[in-house]
PDB file of N, CA and C in Angstrom:
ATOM      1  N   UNK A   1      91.434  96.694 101.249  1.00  0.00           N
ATOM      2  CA  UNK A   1      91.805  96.049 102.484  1.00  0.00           C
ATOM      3  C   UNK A   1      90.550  95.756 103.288  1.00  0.00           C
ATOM      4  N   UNK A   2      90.674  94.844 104.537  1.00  0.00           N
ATOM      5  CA  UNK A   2      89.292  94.501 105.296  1.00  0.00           C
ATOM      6  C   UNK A   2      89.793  94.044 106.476  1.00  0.00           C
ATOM      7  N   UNK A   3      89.320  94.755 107.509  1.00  0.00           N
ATOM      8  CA  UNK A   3      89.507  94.605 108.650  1.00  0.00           C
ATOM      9  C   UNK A   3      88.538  93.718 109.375  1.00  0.00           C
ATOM     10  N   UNK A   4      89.021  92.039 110.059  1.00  0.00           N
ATOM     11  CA  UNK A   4      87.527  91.505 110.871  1.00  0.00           C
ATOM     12  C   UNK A   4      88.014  91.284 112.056  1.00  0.00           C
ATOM     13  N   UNK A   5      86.491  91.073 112.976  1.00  0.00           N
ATOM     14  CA  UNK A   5      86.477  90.977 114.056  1.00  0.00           C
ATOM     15  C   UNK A   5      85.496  89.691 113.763  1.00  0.00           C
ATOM     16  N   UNK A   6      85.729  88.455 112.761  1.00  0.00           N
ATOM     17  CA  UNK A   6      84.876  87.524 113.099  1.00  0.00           C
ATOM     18  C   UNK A   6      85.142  86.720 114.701  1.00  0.00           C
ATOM     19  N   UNK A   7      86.156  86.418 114.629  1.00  0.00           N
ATOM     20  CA  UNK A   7      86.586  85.613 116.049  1.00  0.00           C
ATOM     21  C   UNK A   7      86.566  86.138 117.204  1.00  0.00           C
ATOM     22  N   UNK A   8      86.146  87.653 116.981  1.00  0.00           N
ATOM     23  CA  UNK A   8      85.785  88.279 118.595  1.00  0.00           C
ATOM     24  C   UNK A   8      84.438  87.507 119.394  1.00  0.00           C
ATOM     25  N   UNK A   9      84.108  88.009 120.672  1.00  0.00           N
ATOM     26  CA  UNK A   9      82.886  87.265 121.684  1.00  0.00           C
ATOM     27  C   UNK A   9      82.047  87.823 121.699  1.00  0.00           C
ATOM     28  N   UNK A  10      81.742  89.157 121.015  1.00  0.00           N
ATOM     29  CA  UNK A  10      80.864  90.435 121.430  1.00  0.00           C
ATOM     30  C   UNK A  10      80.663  90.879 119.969  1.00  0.00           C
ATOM     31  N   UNK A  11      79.381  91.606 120.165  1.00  0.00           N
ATOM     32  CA  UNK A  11      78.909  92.488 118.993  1.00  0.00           C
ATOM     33  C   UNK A  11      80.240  93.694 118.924  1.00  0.00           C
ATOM     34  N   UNK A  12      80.520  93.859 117.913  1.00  0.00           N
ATOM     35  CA  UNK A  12      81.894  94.724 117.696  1.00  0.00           C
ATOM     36  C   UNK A  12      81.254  95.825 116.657  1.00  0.00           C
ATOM     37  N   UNK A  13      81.857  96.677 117.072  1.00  0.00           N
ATOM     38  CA  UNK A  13      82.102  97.991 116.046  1.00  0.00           C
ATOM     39  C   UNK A  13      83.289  98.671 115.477  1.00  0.00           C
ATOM     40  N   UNK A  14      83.636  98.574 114.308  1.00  0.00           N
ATOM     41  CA  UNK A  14      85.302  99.585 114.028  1.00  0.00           C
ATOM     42  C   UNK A  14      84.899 100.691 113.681  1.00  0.00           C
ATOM     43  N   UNK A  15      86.083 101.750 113.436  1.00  0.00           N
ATOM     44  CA  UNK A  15      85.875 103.003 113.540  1.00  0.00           C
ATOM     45  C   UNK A  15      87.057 103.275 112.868  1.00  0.00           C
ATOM     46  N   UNK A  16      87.495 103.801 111.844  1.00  0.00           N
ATOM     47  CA  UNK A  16      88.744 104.012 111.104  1.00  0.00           C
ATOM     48  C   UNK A  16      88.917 105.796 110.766  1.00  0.00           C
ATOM     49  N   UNK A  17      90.512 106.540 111.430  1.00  0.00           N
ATOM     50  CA  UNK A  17      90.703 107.770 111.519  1.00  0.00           C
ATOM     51  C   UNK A  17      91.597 108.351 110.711  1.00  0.00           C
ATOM     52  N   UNK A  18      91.578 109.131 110.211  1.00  0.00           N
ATOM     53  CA  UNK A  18      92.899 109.616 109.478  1.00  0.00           C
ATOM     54  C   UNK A  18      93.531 109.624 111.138  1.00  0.00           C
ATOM     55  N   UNK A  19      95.066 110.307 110.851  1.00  0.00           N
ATOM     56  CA  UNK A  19      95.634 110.551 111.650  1.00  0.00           C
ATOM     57  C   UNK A  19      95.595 111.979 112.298  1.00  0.00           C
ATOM     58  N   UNK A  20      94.694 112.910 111.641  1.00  0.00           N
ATOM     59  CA  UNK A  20      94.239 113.823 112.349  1.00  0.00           C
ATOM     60  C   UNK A  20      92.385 114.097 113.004  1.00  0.00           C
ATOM     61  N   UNK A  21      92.573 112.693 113.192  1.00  0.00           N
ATOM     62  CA  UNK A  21      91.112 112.776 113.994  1.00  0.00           C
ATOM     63  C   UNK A  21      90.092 112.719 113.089  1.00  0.00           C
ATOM     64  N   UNK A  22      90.025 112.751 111.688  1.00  0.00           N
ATOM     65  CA  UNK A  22      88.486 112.651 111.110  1.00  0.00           C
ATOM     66  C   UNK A  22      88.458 111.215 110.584  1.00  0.00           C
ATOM     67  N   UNK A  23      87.341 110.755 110.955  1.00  0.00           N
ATOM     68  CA  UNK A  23      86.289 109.417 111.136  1.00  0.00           C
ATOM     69  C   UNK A  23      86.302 109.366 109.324  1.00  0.00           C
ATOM     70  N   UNK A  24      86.640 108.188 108.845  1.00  0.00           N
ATOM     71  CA  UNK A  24      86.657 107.967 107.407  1.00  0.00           C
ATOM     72  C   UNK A  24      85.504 106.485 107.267  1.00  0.00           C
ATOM     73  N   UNK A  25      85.809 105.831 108.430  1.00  0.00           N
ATOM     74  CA  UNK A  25      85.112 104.724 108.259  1.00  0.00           C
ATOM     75  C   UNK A  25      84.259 104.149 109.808  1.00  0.00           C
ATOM     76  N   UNK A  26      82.867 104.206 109.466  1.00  0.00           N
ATOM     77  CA  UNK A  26      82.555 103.648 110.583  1.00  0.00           C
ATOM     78  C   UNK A  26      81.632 102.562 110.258  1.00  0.00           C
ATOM     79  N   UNK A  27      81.686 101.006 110.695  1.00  0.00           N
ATOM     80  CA  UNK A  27      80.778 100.084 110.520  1.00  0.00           C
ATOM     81  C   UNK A  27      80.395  98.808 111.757  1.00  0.00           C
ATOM     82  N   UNK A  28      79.267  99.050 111.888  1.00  0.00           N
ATOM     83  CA  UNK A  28      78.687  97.926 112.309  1.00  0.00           C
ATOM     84  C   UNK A  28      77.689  96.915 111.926  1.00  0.00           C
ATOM     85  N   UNK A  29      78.332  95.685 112.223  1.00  0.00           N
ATOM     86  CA  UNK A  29      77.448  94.358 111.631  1.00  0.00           C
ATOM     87  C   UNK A  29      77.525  94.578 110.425  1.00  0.00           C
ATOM     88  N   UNK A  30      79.033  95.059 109.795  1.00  0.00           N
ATOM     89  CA  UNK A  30      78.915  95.160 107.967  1.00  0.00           C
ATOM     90  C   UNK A  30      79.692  93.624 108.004  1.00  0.00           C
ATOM     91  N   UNK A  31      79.939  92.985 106.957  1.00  0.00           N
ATOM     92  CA  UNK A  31      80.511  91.678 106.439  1.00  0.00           C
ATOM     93  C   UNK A  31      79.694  90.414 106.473  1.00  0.00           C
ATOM     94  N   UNK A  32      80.209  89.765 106.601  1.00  0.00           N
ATOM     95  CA  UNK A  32      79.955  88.081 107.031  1.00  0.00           C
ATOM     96  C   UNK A  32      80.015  87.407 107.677  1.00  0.00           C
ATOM     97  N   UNK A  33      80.007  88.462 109.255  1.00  0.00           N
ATOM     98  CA  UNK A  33      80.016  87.418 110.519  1.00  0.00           C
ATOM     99  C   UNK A  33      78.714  87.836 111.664  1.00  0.00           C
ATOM    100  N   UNK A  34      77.474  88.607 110.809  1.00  0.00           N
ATOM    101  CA  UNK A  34      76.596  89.139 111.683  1.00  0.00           C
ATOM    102  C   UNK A  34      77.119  90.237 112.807  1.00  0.00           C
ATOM    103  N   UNK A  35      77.177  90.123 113.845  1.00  0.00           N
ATOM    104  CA  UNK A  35      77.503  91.058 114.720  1.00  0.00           C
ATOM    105  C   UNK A  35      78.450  91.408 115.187  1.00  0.00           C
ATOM    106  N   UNK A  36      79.911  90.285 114.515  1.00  0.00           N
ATOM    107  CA  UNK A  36      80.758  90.646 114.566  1.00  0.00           C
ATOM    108  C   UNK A  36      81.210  91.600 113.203  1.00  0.00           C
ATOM    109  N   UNK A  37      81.814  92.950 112.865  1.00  0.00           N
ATOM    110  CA  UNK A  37      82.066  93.472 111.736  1.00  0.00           C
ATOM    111  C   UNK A  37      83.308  92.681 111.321  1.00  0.00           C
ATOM    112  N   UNK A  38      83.336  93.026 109.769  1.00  0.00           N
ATOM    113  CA  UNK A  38      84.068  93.042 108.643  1.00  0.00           C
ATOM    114  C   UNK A  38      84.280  94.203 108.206  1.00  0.00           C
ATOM    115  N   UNK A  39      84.715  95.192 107.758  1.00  0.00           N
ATOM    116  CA  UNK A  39      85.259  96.432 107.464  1.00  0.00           C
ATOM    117  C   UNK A  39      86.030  96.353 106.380  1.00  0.00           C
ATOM    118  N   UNK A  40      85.692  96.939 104.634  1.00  0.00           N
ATOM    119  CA  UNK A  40      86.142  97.010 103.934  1.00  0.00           C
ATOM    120  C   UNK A  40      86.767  98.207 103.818  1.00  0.00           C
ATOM    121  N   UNK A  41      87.569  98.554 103.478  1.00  0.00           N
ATOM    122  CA  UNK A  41      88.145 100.136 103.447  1.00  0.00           C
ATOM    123  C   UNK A  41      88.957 100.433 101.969  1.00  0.00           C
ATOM    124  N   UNK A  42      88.706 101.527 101.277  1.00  0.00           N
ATOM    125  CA  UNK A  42      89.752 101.789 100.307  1.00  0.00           C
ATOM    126  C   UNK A  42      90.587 102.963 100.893  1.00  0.00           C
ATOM    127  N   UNK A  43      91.398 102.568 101.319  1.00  0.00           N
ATOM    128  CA  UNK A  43      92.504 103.870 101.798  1.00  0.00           C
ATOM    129  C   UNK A  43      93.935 103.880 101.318  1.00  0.00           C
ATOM    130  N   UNK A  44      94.281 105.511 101.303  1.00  0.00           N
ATOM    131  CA  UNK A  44      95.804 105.840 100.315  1.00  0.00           C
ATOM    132  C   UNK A  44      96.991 105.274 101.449  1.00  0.00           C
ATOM    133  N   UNK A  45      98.047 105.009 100.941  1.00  0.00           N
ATOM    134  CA  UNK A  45      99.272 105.165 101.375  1.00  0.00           C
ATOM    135  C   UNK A  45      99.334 106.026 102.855  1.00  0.00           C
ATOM    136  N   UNK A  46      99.270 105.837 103.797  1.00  0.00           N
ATOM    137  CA  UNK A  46      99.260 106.918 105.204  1.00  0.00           C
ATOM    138  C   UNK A  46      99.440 106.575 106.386  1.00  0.00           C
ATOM    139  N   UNK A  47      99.228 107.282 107.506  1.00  0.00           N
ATOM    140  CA  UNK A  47      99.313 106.909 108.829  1.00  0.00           C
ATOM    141  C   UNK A  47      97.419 106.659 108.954  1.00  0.00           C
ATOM    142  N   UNK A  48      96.977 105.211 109.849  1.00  0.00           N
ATOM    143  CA  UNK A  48      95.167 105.890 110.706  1.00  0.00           C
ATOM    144  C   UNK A  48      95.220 105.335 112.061  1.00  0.00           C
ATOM    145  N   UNK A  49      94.264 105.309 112.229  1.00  0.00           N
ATOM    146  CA  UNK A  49      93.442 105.312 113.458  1.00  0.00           C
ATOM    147  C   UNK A  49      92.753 104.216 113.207  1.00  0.00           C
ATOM    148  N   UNK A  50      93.003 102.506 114.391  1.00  0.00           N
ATOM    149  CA  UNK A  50      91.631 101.605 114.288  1.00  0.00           C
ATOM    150  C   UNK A  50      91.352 102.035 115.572  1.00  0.00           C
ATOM    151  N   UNK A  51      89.803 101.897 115.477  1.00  0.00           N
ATOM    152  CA  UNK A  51      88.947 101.756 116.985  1.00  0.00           C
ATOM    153  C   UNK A  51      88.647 100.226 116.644  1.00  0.00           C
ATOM    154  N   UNK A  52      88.611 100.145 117.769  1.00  0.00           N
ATOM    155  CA  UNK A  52      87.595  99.131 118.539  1.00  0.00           C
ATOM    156  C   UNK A  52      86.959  98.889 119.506  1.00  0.00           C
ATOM    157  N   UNK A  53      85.844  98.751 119.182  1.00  0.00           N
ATOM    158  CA  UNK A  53      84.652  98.842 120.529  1.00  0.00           C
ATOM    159  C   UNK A  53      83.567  97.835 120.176  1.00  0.00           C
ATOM    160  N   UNK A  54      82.419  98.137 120.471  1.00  0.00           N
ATOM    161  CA  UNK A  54      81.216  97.105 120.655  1.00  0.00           C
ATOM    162  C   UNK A  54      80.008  98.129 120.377  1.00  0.00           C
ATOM    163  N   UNK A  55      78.775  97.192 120.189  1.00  0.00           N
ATOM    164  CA  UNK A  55      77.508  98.310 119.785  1.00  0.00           C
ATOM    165  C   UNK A  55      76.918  98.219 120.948  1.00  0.00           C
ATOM    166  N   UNK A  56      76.380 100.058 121.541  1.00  0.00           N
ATOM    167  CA  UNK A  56      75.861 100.578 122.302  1.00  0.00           C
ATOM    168  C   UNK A  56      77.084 100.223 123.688  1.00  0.00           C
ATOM    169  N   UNK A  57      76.524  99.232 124.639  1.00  0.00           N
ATOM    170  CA  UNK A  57      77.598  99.174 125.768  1.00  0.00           C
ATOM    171  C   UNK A  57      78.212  97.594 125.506  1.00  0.00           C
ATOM    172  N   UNK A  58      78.086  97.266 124.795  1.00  0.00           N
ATOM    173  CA  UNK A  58      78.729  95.489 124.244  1.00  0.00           C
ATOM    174  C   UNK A  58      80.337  95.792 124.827  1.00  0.00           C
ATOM    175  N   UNK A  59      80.915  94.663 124.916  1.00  0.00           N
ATOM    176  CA  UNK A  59      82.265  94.547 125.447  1.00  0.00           C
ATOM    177  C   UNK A  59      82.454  93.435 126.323  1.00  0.00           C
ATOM    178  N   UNK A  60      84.001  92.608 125.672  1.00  0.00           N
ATOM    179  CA  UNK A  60      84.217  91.832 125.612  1.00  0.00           C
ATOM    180  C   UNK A  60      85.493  91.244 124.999  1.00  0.00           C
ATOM    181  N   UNK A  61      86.082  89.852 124.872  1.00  0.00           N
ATOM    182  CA  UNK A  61      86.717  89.757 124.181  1.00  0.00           C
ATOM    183  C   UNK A  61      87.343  90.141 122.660  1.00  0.00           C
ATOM    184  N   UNK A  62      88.200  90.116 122.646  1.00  0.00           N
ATOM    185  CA  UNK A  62      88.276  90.490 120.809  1.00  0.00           C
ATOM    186  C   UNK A  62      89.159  90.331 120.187  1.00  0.00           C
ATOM    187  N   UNK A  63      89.433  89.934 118.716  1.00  0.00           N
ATOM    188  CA  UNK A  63      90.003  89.345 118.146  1.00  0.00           C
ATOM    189  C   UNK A  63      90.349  90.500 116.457  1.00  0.00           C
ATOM    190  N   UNK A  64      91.272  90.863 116.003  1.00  0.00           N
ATOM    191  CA  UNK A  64      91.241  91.769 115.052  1.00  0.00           C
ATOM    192  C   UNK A  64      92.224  91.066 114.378  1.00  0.00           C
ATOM    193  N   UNK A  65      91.839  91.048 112.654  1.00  0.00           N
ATOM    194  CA  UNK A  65      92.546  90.434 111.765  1.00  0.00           C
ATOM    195  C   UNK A  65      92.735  91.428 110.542  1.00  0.00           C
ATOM    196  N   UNK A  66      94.016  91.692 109.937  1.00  0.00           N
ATOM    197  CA  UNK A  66      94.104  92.924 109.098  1.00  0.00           C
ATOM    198  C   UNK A  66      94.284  92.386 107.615  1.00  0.00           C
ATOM    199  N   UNK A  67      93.241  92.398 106.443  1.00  0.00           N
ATOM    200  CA  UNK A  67      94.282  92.005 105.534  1.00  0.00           C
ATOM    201  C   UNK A  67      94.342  93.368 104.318  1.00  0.00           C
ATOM    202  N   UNK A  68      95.302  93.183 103.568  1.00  0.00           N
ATOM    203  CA  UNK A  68      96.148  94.544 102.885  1.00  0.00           C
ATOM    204  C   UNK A  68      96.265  94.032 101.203  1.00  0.00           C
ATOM    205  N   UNK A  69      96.194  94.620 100.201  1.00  0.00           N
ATOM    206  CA  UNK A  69      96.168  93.887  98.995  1.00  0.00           C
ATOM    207  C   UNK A  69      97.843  94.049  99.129  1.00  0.00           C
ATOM    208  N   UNK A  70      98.562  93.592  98.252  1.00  0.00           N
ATOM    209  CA  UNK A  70     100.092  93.209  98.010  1.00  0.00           C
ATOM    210  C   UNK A  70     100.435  94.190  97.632  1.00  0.00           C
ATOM    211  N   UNK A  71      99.712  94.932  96.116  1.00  0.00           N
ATOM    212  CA  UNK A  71     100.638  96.302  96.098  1.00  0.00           C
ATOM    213  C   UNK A  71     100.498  97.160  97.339  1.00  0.00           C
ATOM    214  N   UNK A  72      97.255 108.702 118.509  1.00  0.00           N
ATOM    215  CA  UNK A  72      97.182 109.264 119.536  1.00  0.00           C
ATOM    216  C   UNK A  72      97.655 108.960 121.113  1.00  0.00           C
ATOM    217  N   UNK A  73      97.300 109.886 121.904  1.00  0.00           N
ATOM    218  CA  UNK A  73      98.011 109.543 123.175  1.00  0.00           C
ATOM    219  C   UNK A  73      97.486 108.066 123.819  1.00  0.00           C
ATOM    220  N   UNK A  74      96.503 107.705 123.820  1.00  0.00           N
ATOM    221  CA  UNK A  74      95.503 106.295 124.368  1.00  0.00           C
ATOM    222  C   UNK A  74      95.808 105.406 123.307  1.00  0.00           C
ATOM    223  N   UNK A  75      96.492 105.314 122.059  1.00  0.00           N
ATOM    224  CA  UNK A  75      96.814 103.894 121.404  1.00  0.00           C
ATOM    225  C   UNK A  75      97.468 103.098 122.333  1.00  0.00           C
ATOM    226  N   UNK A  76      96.541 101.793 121.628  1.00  0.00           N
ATOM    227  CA  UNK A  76      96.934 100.489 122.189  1.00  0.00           C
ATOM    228  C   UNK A  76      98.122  99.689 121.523  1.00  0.00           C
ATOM    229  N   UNK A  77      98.783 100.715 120.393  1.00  0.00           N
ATOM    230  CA  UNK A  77     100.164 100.261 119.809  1.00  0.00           C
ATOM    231  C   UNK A  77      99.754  99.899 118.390  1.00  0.00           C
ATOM    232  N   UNK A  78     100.572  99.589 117.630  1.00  0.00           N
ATOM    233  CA  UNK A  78     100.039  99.415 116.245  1.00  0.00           C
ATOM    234  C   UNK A  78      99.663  98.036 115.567  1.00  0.00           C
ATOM    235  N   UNK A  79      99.460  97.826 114.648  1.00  0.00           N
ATOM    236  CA  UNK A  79      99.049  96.886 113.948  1.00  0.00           C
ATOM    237  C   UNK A  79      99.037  96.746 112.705  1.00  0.00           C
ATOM    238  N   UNK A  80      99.685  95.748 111.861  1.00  0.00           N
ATOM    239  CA  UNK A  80     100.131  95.326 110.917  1.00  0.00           C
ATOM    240  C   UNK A  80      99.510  94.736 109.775  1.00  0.00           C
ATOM    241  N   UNK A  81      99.605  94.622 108.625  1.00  0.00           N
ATOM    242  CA  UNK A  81      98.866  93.731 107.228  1.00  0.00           C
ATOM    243  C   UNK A  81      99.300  92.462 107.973  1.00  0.00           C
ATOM    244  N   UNK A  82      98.390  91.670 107.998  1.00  0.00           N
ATOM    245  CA  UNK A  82      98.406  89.819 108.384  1.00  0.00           C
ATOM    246  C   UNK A  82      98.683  90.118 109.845  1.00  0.00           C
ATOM    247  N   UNK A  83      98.756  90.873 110.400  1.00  0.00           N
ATOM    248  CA  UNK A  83      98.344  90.762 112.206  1.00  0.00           C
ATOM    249  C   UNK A  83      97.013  90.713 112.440  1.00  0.00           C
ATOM    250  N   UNK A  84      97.140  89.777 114.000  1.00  0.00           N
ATOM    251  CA  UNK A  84      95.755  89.724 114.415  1.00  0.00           C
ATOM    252  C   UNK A  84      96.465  89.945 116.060  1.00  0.00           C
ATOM    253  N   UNK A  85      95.439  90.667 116.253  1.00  0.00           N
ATOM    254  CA  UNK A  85      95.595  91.077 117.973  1.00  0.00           C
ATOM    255  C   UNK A  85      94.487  90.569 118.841  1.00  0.00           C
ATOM    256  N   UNK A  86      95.000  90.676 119.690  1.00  0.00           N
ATOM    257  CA  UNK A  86      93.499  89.869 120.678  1.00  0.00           C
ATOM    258  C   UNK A  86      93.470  90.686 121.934  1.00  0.00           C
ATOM    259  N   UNK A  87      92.502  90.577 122.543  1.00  0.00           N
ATOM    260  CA  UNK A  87      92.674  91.291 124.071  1.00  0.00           C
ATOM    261  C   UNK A  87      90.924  91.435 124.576  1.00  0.00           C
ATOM    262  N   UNK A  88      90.979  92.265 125.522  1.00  0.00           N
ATOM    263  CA  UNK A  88      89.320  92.493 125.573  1.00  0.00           C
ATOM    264  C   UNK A  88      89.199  94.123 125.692  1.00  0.00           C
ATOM    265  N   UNK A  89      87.681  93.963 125.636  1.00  0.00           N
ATOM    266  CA  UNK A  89      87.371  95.699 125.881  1.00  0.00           C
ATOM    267  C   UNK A  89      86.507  96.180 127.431  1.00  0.00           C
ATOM    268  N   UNK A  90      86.832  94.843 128.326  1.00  0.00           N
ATOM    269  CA  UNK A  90      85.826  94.785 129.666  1.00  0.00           C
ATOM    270  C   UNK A  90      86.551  95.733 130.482  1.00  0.00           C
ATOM    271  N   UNK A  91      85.877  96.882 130.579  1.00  0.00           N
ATOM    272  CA  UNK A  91      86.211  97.886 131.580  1.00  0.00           C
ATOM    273  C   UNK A  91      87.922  98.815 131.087  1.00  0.00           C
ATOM    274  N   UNK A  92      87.898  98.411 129.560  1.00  0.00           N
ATOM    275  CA  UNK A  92      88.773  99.782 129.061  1.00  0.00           C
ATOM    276  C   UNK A  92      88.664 101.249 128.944  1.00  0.00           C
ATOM    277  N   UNK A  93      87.541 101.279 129.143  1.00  0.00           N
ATOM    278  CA  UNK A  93      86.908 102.907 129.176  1.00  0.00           C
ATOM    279  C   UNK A  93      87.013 103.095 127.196  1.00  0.00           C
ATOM    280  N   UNK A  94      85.963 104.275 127.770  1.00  0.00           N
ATOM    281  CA  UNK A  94      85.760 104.965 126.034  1.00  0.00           C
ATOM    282  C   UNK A  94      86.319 106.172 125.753  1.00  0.00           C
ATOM    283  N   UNK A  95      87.349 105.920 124.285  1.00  0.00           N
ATOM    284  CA  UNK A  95      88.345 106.936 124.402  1.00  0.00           C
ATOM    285  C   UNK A  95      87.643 107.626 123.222  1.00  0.00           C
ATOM    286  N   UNK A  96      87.031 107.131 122.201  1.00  0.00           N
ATOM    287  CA  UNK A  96      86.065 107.931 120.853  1.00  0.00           C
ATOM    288  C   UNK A  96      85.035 107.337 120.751  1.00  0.00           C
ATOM    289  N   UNK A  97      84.173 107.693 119.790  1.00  0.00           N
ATOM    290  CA  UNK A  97      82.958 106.857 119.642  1.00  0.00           C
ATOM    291  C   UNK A  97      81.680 106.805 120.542  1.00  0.00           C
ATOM    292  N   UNK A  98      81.107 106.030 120.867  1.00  0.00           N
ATOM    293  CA  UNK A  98      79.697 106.189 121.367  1.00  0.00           C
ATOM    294  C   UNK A  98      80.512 105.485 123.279  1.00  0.00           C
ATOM    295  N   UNK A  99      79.285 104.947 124.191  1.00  0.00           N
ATOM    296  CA  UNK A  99      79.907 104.703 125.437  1.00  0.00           C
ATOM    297  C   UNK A  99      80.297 103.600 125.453  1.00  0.00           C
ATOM    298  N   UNK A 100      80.551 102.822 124.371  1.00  0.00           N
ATOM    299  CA  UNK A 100      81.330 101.068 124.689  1.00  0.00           C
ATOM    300  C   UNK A 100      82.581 101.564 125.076  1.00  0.00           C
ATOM    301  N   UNK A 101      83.425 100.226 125.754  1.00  0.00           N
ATOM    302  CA  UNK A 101      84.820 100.101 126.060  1.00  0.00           C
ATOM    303  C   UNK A 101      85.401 100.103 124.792  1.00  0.00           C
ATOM    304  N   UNK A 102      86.811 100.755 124.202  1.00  0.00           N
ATOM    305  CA  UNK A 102      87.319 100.790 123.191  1.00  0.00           C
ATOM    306  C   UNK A 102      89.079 100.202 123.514  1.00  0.00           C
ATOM    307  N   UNK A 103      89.411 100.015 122.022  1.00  0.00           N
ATOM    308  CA  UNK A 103      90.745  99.836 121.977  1.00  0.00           C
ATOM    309  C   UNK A 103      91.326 100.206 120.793  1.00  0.00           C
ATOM    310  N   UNK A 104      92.068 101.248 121.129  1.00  0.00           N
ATOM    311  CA  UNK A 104      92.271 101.964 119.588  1.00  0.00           C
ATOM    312  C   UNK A 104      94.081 101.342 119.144  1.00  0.00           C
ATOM    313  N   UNK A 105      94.363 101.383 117.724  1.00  0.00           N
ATOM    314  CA  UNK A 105      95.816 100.875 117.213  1.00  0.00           C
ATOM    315  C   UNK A 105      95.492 101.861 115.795  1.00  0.00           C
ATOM    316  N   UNK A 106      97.038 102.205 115.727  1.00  0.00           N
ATOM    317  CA  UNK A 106      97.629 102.691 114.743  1.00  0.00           C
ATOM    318  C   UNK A 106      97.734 101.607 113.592  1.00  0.00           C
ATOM    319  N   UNK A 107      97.709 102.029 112.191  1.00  0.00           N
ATOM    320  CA  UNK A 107      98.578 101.668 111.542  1.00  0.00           C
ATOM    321  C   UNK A 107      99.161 102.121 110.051  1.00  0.00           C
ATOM    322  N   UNK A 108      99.839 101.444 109.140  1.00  0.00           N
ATOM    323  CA  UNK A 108     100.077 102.458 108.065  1.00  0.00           C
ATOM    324  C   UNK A 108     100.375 101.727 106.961  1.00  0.00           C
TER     325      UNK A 108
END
């Protein structure tokens, strides 16, 4: 699966959690859109954790696109294979991760 933030406005960072809090995936400026990430992930059948934030204090618009092969208390709600969410991170506060504004979503 691969998670992008090409169409976001801001240098972006993801952050991918099990559902009990441990950090499985963290990347910035990985893929094919420079500073916006791409995020490849091999993960089982489960509940996680997306972050989203920006590198160092970046924040801004943003744009998240999920794709999927065929076979906590501060979530921003969940998110789906072939959803894309949009919103910004200007003055969301930082709920994990380093001090950017974040926006975290479930999904499974």
């Amino acid at each position: 699966m691969w998670i992008s933030t090409c169409g976001s406005e801001y240098d972006t960072w993801l952050r991918l959690f099990s559902w009990d809090g441990t950090e499985l995936y963290s990347c910035d400026d990985c893929g094919s859109c420079g500073t916006r990430t791409v995020l490849d992930a091999d993960l089982r059948a489960g509940d996680y954790v997306l972050v989203v934030e920006g590198y160092r204090y970046s924040e801004g618009e943003y744009s998240v696109t999920m794709n999927c092969p065929n076979d906590g208390d501060f979530s921003d709600g969940a998110i789906a294979c072939g959803d894309t969410v949009t919103g910004t991170t200007v003055s969301a506060g930082s709920h994990v991760g380093n001090g950017a504004s974040d926006h975290v979503y479930t999904f499974s």
